[in-house]
C-alpha atoms as a PDB file:
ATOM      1  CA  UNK A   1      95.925  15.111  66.989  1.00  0.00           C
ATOM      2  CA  UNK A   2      95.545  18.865  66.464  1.00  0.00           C
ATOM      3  CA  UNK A   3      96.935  20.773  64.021  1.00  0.00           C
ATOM      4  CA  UNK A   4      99.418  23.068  65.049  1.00  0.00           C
ATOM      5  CA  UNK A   5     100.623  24.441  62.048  1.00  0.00           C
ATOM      6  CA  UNK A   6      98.335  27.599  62.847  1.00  0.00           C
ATOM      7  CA  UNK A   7      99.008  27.808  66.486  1.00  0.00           C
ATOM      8  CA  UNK A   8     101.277  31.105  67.166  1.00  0.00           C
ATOM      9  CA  UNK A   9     104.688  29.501  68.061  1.00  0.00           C
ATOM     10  CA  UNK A  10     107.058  32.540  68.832  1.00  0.00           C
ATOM     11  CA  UNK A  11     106.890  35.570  71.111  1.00  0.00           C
ATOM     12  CA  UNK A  12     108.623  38.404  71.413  1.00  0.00           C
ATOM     13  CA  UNK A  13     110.331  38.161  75.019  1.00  0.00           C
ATOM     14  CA  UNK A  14     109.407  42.362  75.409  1.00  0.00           C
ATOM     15  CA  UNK A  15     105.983  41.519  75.049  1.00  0.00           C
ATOM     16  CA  UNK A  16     105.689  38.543  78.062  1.00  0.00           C
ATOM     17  CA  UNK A  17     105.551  40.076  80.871  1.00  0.00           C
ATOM     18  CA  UNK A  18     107.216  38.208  83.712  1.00  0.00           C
ATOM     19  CA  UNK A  19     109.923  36.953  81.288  1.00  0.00           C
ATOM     20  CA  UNK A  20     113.717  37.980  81.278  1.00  0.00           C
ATOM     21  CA  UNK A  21     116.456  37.211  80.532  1.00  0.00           C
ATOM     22  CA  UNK A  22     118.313  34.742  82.923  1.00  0.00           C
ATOM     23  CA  UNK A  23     120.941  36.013  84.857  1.00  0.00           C
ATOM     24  CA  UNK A  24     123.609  33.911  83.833  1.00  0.00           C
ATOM     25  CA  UNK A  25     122.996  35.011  80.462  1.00  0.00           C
ATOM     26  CA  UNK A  26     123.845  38.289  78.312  1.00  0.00           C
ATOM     27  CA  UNK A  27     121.226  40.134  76.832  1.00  0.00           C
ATOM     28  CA  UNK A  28     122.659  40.574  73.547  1.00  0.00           C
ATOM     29  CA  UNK A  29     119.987  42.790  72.192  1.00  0.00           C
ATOM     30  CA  UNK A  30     121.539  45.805  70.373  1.00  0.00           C
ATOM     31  CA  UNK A  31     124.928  43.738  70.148  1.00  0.00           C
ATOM     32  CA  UNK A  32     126.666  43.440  66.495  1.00  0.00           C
ATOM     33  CA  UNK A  33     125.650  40.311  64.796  1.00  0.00           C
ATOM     34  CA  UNK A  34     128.896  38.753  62.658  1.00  0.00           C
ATOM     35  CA  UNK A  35     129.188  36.439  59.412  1.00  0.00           C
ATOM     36  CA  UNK A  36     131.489  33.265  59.799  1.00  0.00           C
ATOM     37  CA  UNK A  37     133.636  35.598  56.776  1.00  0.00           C
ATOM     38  CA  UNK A  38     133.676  38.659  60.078  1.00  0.00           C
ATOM     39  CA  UNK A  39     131.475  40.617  57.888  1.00  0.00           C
ATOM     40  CA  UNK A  40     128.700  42.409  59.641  1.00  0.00           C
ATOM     41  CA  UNK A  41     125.049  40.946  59.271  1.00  0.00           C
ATOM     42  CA  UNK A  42     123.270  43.393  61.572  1.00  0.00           C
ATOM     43  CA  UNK A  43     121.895  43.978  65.115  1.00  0.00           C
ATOM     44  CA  UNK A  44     120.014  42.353  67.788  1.00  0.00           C
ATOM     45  CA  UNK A  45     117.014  43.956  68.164  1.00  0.00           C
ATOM     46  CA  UNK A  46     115.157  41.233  69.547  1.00  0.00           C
ATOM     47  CA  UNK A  47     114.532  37.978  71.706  1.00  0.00           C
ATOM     48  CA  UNK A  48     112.314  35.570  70.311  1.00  0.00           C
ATOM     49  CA  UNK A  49     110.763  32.954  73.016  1.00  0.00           C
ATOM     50  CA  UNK A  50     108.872  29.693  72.360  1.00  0.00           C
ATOM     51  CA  UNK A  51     106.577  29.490  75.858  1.00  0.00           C
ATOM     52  CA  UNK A  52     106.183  25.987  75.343  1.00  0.00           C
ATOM     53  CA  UNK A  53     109.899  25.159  75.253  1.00  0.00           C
ATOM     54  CA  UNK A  54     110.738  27.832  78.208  1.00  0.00           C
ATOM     55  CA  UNK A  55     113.665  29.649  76.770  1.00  0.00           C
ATOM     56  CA  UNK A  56     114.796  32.287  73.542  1.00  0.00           C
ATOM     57  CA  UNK A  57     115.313  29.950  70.939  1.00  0.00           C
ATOM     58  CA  UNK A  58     115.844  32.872  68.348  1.00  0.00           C
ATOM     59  CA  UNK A  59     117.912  36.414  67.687  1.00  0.00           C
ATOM     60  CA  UNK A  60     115.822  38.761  65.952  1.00  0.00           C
ATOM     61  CA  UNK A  61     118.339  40.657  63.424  1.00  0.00           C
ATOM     62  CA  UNK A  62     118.077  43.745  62.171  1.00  0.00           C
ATOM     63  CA  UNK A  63     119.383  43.599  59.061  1.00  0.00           C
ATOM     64  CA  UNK A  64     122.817  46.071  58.205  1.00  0.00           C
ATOM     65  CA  UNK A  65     121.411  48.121  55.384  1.00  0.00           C
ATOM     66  CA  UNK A  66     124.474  46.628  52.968  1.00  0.00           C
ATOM     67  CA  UNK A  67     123.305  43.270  53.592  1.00  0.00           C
ATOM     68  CA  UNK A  68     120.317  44.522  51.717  1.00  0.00           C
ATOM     69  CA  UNK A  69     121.773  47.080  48.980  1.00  0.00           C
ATOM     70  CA  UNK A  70     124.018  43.782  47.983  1.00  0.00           C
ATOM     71  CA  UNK A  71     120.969  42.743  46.481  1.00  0.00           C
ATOM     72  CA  UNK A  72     119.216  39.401  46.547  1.00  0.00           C
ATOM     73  CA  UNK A  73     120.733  36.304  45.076  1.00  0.00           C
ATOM     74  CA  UNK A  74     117.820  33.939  44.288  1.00  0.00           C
ATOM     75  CA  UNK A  75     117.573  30.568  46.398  1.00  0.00           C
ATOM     76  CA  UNK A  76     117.660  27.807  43.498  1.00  0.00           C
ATOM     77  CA  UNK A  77     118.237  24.034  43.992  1.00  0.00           C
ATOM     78  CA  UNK A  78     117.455  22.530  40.780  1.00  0.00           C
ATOM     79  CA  UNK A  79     117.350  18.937  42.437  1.00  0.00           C
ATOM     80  CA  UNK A  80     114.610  19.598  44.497  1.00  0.00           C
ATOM     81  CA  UNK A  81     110.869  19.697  43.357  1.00  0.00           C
ATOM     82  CA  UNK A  82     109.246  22.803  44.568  1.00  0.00           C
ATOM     83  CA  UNK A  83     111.914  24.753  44.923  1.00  0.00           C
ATOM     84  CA  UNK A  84     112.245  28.626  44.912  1.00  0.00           C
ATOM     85  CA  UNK A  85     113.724  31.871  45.306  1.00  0.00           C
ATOM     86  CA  UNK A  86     112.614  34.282  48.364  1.00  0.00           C
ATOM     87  CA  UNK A  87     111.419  37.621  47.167  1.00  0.00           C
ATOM     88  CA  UNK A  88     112.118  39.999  50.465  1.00  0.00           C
ATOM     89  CA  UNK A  89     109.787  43.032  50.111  1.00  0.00           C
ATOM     90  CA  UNK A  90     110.825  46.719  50.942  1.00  0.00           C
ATOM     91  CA  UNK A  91     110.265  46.930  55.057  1.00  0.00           C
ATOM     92  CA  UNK A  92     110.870  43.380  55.147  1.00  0.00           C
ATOM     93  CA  UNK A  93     114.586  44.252  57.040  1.00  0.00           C
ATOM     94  CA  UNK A  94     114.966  41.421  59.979  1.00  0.00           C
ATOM     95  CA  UNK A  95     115.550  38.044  59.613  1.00  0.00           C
ATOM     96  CA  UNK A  96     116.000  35.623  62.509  1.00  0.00           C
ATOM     97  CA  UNK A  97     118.900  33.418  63.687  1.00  0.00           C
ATOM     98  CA  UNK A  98     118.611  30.361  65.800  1.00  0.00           C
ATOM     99  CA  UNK A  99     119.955  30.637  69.493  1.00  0.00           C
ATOM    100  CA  UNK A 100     122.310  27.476  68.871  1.00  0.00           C
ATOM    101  CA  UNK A 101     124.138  28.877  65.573  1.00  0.00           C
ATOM    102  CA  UNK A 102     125.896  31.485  67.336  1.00  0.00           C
ATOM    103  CA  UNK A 103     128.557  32.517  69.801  1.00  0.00           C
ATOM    104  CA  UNK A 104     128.539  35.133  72.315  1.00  0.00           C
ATOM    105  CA  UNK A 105     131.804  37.465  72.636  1.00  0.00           C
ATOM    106  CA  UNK A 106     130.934  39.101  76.055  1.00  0.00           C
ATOM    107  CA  UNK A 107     134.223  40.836  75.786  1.00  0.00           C
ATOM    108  CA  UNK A 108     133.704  42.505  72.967  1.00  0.00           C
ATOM    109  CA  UNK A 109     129.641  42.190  72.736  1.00  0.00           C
ATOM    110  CA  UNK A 110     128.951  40.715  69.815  1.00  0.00           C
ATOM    111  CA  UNK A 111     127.251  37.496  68.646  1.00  0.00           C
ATOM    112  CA  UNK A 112     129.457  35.356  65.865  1.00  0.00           C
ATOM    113  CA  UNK A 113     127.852  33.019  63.929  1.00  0.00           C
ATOM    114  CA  UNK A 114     130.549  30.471  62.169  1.00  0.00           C
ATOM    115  CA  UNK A 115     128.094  28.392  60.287  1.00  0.00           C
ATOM    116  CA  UNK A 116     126.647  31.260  58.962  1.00  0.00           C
ATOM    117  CA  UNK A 117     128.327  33.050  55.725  1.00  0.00           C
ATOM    118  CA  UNK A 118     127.261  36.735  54.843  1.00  0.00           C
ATOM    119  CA  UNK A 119     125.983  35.555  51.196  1.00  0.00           C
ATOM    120  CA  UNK A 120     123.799  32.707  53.251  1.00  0.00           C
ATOM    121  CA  UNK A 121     122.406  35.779  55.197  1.00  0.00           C
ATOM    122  CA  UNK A 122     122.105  37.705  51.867  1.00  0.00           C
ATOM    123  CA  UNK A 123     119.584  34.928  50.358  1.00  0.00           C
ATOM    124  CA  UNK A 124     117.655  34.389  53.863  1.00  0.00           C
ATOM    125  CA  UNK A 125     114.054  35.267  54.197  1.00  0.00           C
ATOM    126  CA  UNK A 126     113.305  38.717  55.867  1.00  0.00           C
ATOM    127  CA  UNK A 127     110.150  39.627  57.641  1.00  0.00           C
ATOM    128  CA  UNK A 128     109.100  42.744  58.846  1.00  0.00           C
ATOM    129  CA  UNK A 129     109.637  44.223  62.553  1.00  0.00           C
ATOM    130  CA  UNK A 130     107.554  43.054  65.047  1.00  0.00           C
ATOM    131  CA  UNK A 131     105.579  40.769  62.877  1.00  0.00           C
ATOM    132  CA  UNK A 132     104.892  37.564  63.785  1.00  0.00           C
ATOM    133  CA  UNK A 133     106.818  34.291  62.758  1.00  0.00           C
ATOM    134  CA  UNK A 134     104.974  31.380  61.132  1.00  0.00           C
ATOM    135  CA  UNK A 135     105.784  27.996  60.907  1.00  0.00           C
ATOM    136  CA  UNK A 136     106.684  27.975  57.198  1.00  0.00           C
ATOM    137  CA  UNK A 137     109.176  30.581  57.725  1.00  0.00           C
ATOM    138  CA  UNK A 138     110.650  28.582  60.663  1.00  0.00           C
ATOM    139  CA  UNK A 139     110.759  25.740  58.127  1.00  0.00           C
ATOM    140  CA  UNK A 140     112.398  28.070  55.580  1.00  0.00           C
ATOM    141  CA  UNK A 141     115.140  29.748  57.821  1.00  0.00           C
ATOM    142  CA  UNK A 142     116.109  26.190  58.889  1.00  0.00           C
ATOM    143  CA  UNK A 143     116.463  24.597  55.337  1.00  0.00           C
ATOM    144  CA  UNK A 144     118.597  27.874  54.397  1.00  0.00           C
ATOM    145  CA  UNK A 145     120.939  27.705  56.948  1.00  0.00           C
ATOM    146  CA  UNK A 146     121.145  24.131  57.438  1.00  0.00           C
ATOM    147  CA  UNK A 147     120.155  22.494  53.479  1.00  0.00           C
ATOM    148  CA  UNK A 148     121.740  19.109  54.974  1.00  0.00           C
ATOM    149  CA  UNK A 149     119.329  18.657  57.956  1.00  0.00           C
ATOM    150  CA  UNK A 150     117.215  15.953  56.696  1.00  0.00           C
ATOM    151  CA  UNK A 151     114.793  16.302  59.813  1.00  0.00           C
ATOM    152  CA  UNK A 152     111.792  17.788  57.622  1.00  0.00           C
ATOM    153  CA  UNK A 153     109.936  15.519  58.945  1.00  0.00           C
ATOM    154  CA  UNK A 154     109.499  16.704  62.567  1.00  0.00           C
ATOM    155  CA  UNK A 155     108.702  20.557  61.625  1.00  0.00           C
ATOM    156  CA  UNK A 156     105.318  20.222  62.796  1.00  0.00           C
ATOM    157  CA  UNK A 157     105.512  18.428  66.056  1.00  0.00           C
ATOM    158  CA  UNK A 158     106.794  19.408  69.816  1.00  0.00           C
ATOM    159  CA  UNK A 159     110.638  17.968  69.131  1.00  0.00           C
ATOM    160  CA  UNK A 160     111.082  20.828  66.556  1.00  0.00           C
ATOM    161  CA  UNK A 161     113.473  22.794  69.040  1.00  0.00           C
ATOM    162  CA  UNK A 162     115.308  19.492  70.221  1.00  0.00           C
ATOM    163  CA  UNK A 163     117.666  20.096  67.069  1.00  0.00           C
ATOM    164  CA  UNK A 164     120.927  20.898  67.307  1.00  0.00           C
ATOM    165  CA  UNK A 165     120.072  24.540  65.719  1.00  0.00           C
ATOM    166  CA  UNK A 166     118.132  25.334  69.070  1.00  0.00           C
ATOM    167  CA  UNK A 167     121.106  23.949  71.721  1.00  0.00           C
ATOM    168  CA  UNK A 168     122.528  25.890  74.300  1.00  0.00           C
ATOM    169  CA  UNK A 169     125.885  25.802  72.952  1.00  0.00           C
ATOM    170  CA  UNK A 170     127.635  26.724  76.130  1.00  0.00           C
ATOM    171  CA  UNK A 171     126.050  22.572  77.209  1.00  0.00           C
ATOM    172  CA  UNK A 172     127.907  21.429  74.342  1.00  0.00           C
ATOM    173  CA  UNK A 173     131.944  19.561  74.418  1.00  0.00           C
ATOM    174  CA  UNK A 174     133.984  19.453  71.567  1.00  0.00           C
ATOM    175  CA  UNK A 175     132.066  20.780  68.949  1.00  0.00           C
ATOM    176  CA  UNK A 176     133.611  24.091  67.963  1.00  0.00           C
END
């Protein structure tokens, strides 16, 4: 078994060549990125593709600059050994979203997030533009946003887009 904790997992889908965007898709880059509270997180500025997996299975947000002059609320959980806060960095001004926590309003071309509040956002690792996404901060973004997935166990293998996080959510019935 190899270890594919080092192996680069996430590509931008501007830098493939030969890779688009389906056509029975939006490209949402540039689009307003909402809160589930309708307060604005940022913008798309980016598609982020996992080869083996075929398909964008993150937004890359550019973070609103209020998002980040709200300051930073540390990420505690007392209850858990090995817990801690994220310290975002000046630059550090994108943070990424899962494809299957959000909703896309053609109409009005924005992407809605309703399992997502504004102070979640607030606490969320940021990276840097263009830089590229490890593992661990995979691992981080999903226990942020989703503390109750108990699925830690599979972060390292091939099933770790088969989560509900990563679904197509037009494919899903009766879930919103």
């Amino acid at each position: 078994m190899s270890d594919k904790s080092n192996e680069k997992n996430l590509y931008y889908l501007d830098d493939l060549s030969g890779y688009k965007v389906a056509s029975d898709y939006s490209d949402v880059r540039g689009w307003e990125v909402m809160g589930s509270d309708n307060r604005v997180v940022g913008k798309v500025d980016g598609l982020l593709v996992n080869k083996r997996a075929e398909r964008v299975v993150y937004l890359d947000i550019e973070v609103d600059k209020n998002l980040i002059e709200e300051g930073h609320e540390p990420y505690e959980n007392p209850n858990h050994k090995g817990a801690h806060e994220y310290l975002n960095k000046d630059g550090e001004n994108h943070l990424v979203i899962p494809i299957g926590m959000v909703d896309i309003d053609d109409d009005n071309k924005k992407v809605l997030t309703n399992e997502i509040s504004y102070d979640t956002f607030k606490k969320t690792k940021r990276h840097t533009k263009g830089t590229d996404i490890s593992r661990e901060h995979e691992e981080n973004v999903i226990k942020g946003y989703l503390p109750e997935d108990t699925s830690a166990d599979d972060y390292r293998d091939d099933n770790f887009y088969n989560r509900k996080a990563f679904e197509d959510r037009r494919n899903r019935k009766n879930d919103f």
